[in-house]
C-alpha atoms as a PDB file:
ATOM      1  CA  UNK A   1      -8.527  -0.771 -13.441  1.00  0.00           C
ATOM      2  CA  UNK A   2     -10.922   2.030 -11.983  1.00  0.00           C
ATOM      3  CA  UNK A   3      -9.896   4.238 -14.694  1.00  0.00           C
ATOM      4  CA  UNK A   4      -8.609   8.101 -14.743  1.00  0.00           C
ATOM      5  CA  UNK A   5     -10.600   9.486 -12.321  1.00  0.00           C
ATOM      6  CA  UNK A   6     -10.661  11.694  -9.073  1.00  0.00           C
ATOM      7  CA  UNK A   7     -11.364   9.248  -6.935  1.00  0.00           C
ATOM      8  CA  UNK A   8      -8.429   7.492  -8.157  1.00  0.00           C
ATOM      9  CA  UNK A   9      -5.781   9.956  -7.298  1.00  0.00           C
ATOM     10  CA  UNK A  10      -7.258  10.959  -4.248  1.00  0.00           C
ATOM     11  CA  UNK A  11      -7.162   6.776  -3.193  1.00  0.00           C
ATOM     12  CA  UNK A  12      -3.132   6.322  -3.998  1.00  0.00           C
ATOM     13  CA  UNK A  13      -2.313   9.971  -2.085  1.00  0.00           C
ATOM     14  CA  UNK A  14      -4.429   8.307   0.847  1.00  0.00           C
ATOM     15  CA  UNK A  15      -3.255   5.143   0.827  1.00  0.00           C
ATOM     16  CA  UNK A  16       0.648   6.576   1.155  1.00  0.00           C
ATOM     17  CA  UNK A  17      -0.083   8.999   3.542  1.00  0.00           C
ATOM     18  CA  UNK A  18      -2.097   7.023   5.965  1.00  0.00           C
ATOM     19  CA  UNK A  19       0.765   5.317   8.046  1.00  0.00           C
ATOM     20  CA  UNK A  20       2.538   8.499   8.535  1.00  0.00           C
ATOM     21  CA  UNK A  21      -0.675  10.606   9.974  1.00  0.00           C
ATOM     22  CA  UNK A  22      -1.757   7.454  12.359  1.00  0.00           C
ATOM     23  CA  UNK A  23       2.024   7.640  13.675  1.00  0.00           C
ATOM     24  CA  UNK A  24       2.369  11.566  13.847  1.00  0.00           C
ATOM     25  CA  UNK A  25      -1.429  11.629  15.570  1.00  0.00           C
ATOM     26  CA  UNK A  26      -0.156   8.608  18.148  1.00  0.00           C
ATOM     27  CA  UNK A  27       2.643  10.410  19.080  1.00  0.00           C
ATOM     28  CA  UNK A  28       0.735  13.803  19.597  1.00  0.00           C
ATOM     29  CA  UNK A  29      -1.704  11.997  22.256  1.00  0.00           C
ATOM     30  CA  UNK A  30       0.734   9.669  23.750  1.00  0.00           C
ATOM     31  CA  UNK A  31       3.511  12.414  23.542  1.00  0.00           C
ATOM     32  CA  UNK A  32       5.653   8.952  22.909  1.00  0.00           C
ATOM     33  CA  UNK A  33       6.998   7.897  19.292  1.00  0.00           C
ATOM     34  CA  UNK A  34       7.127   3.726  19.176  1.00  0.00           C
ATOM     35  CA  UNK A  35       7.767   2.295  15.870  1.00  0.00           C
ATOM     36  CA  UNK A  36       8.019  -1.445  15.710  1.00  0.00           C
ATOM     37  CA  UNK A  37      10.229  -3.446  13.606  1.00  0.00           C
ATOM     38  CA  UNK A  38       8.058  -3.220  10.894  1.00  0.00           C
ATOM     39  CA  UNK A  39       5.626  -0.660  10.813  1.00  0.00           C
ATOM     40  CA  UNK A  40       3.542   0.967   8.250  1.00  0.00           C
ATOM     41  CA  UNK A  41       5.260   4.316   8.156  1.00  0.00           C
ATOM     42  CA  UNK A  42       8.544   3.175   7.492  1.00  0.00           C
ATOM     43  CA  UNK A  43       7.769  -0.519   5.340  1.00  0.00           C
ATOM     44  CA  UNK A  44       4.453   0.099   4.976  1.00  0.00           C
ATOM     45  CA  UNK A  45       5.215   2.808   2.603  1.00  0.00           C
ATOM     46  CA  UNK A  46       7.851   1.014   0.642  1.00  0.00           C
ATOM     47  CA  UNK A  47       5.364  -1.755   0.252  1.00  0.00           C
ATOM     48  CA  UNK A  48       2.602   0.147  -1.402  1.00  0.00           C
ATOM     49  CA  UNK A  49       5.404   1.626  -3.520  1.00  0.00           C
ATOM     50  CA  UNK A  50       6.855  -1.449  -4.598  1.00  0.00           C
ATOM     51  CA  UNK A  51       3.144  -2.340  -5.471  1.00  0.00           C
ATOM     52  CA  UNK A  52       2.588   0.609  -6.954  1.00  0.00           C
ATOM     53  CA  UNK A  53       5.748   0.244  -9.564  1.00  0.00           C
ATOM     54  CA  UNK A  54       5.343  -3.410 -10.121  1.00  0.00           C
ATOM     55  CA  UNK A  55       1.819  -2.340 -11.191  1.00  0.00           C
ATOM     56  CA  UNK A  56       3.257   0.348 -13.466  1.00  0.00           C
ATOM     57  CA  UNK A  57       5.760  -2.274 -14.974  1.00  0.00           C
ATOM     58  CA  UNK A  58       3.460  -5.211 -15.552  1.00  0.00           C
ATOM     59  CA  UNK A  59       0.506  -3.252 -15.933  1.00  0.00           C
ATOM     60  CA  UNK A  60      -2.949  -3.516 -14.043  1.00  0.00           C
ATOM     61  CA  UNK A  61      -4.004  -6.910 -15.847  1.00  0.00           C
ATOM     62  CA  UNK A  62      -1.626  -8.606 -13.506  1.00  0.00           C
ATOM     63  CA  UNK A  63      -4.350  -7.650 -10.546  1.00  0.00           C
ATOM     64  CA  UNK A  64      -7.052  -9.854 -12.606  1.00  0.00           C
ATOM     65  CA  UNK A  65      -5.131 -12.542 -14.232  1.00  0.00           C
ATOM     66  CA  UNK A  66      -5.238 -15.701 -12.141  1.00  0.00           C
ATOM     67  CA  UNK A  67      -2.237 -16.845 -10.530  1.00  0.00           C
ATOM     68  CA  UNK A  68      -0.769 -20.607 -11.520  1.00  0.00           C
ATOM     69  CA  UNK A  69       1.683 -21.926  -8.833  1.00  0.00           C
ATOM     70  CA  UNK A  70       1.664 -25.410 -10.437  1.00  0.00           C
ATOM     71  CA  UNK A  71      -0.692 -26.774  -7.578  1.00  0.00           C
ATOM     72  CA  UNK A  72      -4.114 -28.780  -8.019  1.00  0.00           C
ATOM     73  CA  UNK A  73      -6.720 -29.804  -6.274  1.00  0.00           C
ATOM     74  CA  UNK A  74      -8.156 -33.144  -5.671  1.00  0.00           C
END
């Protein structure tokens, strides 16, 4: 819901390429390559993916529509 913008595209085609440059720049200092069991540039990615169809599919009301899991309080 920021709207068709620069700073839009430039924000997804960050937030999918982050994991993979923190893990490519770890293992150029550290001359190592450890990858937990889940780590951000292998699940990480699918993730924001997932996110980012289920967003596509639902559309982007379902980021501002408030969620009702049948619990009250007080």
């Amino acid at each position: 819901m920021f709207g068709n913008n620069d700073f839009n595209v430039l924000l997804i085609f960050i937030t999918g390429t982050i994991p993979f440059f923190t893990t490519t720049m770890e293992e150029y200092f550290t001359h190592k390559m450890y990858l937990g069991v889940i780590n951000g540039a292998d699940e990480g990615c699918v993730g924001v993916g997932l996110l980012f169809i289920i967003s596509a599919i639902l559309g982007n009301t379902m980021w501002t529509n408030p969620v009702n899991n049948g619990l009250t309080m007080g």
